[in-house]
PDB file of N, CA and C in Angstrom:
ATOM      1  N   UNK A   1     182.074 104.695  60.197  1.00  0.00           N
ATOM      2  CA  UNK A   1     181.104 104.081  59.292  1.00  0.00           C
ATOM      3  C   UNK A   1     181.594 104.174  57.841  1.00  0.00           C
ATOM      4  N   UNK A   2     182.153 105.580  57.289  1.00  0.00           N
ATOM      5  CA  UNK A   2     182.883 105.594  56.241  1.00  0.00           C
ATOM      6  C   UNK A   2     183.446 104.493  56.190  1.00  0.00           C
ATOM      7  N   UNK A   3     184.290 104.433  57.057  1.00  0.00           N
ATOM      8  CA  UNK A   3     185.898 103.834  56.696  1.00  0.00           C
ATOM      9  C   UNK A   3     185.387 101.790  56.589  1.00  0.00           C
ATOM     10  N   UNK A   4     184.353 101.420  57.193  1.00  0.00           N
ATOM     11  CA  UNK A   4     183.873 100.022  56.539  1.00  0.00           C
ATOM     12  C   UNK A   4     183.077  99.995  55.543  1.00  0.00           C
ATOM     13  N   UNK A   5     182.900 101.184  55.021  1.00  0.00           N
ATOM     14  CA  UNK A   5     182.095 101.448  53.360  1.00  0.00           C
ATOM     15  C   UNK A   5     182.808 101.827  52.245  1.00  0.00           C
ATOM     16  N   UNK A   6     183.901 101.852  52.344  1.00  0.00           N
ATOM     17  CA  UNK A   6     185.312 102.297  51.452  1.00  0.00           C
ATOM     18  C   UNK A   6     186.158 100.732  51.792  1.00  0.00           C
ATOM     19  N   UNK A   7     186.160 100.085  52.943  1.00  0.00           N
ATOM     20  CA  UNK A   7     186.970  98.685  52.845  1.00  0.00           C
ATOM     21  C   UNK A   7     186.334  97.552  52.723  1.00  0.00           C
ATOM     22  N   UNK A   8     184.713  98.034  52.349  1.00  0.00           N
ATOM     23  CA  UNK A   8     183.657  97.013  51.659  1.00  0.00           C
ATOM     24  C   UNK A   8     184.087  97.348  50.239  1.00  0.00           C
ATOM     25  N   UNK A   9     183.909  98.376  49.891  1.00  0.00           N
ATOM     26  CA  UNK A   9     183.527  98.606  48.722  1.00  0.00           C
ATOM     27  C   UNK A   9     185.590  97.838  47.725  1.00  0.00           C
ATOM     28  N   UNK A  10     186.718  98.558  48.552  1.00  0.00           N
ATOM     29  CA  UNK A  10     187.798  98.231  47.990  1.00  0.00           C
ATOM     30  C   UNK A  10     187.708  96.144  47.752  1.00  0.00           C
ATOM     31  N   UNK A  11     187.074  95.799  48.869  1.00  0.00           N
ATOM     32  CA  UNK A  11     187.223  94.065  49.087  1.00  0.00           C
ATOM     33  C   UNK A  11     186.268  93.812  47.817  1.00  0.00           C
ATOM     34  N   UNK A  12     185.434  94.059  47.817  1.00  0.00           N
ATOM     35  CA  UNK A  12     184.199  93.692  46.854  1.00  0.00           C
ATOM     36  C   UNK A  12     184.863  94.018  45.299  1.00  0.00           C
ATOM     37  N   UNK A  13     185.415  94.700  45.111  1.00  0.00           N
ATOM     38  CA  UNK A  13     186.498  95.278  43.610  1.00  0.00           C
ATOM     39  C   UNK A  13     187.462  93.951  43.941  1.00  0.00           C
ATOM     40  N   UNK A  14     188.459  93.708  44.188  1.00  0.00           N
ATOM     41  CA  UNK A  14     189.151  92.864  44.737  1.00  0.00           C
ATOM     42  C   UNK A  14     188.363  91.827  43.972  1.00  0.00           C
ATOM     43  N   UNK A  15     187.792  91.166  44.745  1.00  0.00           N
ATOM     44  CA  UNK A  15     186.947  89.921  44.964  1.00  0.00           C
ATOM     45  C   UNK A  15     186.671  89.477  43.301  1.00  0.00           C
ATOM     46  N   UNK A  16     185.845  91.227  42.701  1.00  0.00           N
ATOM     47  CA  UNK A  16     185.306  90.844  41.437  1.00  0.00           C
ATOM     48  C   UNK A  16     186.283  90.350  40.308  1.00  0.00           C
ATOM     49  N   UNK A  17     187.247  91.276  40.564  1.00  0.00           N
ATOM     50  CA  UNK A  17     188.745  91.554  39.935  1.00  0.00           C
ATOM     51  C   UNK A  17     188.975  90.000  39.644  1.00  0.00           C
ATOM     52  N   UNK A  18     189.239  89.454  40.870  1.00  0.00           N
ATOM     53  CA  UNK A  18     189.377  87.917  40.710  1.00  0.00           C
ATOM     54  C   UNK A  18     188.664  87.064  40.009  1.00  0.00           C
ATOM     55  N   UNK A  19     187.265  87.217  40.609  1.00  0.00           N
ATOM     56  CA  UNK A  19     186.936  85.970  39.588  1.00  0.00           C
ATOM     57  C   UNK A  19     186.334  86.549  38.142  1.00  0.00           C
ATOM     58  N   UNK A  20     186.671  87.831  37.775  1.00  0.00           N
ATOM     59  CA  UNK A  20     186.976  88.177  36.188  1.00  0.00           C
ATOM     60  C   UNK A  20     187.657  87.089  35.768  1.00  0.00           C
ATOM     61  N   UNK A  21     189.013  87.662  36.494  1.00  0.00           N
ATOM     62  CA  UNK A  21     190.401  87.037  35.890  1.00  0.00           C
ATOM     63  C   UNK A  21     189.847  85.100  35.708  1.00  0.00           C
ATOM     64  N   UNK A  22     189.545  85.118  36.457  1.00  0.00           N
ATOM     65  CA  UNK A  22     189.581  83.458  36.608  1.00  0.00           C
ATOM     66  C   UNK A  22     188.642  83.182  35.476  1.00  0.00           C
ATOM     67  N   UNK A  23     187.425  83.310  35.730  1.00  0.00           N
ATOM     68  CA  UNK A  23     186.318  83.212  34.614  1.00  0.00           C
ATOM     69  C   UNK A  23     187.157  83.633  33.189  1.00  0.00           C
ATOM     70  N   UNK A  24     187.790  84.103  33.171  1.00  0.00           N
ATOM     71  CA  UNK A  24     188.381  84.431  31.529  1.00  0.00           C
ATOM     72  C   UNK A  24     188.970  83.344  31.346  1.00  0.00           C
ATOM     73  N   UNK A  25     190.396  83.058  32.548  1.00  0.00           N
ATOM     74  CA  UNK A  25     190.708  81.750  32.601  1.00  0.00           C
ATOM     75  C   UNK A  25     190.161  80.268  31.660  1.00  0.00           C
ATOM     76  N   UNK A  26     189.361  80.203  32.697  1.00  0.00           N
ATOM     77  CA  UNK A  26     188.281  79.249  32.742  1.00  0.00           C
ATOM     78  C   UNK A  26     187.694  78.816  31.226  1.00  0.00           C
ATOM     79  N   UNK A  27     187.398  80.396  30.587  1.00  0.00           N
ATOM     80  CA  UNK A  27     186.980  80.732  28.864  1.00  0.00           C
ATOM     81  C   UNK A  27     187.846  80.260  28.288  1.00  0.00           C
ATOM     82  N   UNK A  28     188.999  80.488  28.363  1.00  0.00           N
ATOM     83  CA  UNK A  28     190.329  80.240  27.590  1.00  0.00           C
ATOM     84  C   UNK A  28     190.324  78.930  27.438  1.00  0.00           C
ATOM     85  N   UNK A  29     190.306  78.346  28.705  1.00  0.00           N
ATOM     86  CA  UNK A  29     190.909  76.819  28.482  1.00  0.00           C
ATOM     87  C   UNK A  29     189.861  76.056  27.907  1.00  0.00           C
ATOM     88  N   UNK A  30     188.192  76.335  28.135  1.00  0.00           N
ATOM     89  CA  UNK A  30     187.200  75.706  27.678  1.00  0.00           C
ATOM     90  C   UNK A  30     187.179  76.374  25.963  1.00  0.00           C
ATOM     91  N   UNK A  31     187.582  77.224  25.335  1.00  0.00           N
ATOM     92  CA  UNK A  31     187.675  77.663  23.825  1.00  0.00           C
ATOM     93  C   UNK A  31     188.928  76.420  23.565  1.00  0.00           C
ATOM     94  N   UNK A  32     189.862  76.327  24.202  1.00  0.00           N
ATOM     95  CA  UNK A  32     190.744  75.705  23.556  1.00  0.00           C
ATOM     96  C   UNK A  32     190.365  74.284  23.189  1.00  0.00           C
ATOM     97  N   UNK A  33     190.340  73.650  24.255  1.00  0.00           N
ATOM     98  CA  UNK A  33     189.530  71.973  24.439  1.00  0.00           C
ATOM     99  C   UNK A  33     188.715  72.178  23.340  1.00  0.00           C
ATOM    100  N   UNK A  34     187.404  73.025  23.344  1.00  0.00           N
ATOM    101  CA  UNK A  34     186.939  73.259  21.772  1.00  0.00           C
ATOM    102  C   UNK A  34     187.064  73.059  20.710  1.00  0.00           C
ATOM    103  N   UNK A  35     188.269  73.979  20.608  1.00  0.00           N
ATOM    104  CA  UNK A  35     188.921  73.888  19.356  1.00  0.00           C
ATOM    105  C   UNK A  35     189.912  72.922  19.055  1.00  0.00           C
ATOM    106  N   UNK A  36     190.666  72.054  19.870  1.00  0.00           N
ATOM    107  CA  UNK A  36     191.338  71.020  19.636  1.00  0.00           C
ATOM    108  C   UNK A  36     190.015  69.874  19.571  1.00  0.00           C
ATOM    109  N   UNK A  37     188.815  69.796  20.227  1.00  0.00           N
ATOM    110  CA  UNK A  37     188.084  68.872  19.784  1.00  0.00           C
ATOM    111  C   UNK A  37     187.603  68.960  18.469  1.00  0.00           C
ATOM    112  N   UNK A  38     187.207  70.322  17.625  1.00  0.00           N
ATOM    113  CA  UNK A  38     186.728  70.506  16.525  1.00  0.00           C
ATOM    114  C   UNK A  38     187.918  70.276  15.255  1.00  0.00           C
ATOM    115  N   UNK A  39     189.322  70.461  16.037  1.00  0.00           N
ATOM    116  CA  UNK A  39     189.952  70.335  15.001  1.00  0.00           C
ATOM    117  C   UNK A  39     190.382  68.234  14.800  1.00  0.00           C
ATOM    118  N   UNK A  40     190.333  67.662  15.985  1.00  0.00           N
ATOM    119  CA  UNK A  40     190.298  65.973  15.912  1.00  0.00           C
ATOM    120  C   UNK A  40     189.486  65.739  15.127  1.00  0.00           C
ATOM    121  N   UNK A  41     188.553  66.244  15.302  1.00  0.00           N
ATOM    122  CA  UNK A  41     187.013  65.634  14.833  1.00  0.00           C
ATOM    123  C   UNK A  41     186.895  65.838  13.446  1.00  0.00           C
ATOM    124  N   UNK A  42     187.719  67.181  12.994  1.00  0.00           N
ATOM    125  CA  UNK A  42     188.058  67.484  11.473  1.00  0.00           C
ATOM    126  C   UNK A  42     189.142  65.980  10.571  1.00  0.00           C
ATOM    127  N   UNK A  43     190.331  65.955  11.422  1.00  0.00           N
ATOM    128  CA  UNK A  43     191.043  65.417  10.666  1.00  0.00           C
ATOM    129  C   UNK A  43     190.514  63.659  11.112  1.00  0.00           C
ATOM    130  N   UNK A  44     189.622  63.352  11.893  1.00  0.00           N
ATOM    131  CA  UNK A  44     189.248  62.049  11.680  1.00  0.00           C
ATOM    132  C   UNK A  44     188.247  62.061  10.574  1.00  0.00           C
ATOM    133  N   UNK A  45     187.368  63.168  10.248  1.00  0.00           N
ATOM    134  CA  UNK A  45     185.939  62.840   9.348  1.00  0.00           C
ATOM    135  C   UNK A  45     187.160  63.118   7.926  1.00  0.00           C
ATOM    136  N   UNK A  46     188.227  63.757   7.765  1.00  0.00           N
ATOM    137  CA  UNK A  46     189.119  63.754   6.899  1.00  0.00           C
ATOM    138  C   UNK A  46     189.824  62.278   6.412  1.00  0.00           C
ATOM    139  N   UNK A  47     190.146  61.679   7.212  1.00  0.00           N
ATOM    140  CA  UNK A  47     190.914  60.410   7.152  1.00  0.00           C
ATOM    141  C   UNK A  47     189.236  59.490   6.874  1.00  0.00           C
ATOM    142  N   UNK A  48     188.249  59.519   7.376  1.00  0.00           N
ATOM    143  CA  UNK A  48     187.114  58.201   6.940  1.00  0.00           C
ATOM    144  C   UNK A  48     187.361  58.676   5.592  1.00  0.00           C
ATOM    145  N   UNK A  49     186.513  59.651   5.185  1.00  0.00           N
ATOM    146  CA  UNK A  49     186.553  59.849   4.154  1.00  0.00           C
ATOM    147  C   UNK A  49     187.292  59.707   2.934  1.00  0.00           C
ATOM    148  N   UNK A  50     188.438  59.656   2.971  1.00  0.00           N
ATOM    149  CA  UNK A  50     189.943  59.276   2.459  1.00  0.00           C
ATOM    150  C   UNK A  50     189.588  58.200   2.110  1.00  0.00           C
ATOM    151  N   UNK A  51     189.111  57.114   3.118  1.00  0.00           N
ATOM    152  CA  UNK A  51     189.219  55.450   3.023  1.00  0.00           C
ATOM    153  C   UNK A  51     188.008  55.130   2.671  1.00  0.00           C
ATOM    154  N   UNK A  52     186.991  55.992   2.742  1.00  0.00           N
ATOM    155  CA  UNK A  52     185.899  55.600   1.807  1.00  0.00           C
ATOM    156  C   UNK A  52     184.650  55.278   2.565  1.00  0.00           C
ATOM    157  N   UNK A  53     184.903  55.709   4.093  1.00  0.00           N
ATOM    158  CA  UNK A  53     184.082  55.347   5.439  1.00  0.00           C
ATOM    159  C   UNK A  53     183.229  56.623   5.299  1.00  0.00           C
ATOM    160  N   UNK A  54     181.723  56.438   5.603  1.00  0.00           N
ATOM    161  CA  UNK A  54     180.829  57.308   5.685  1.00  0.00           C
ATOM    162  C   UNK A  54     180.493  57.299   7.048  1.00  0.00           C
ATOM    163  N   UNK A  55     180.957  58.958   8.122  1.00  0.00           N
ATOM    164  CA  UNK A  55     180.695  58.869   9.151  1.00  0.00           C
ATOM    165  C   UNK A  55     179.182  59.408   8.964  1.00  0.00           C
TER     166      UNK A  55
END
């Protein structure tokens, strides 16, 4: 009985371990897209503005 309550408990660590990792993943790439959208969105309201366009 131990011994499937110690290879629950090791699988379940495992398991979490993973989708930490992934979910950080996941953070990473959705901060980035972010920030490359916030930074487009900078240098287009940069360029209207330049030309005299009111976004």
């Amino acid at each position: 009985m131990r011994f499937w309550f110690v290879l629950l408990a090791l699988l379940g660590k495992e398991t979490y371990a993973y989708y930490y990792e992934r979910n950080a993943l996941n953070a990473t790439a959705a901060n980035k897209v972010c920030a490359l959208s916030t930074y487009l969105k900078g240098i287009a309201h940069r360029v209207n503005s330049e030309s005299g366009v009111v976004t």
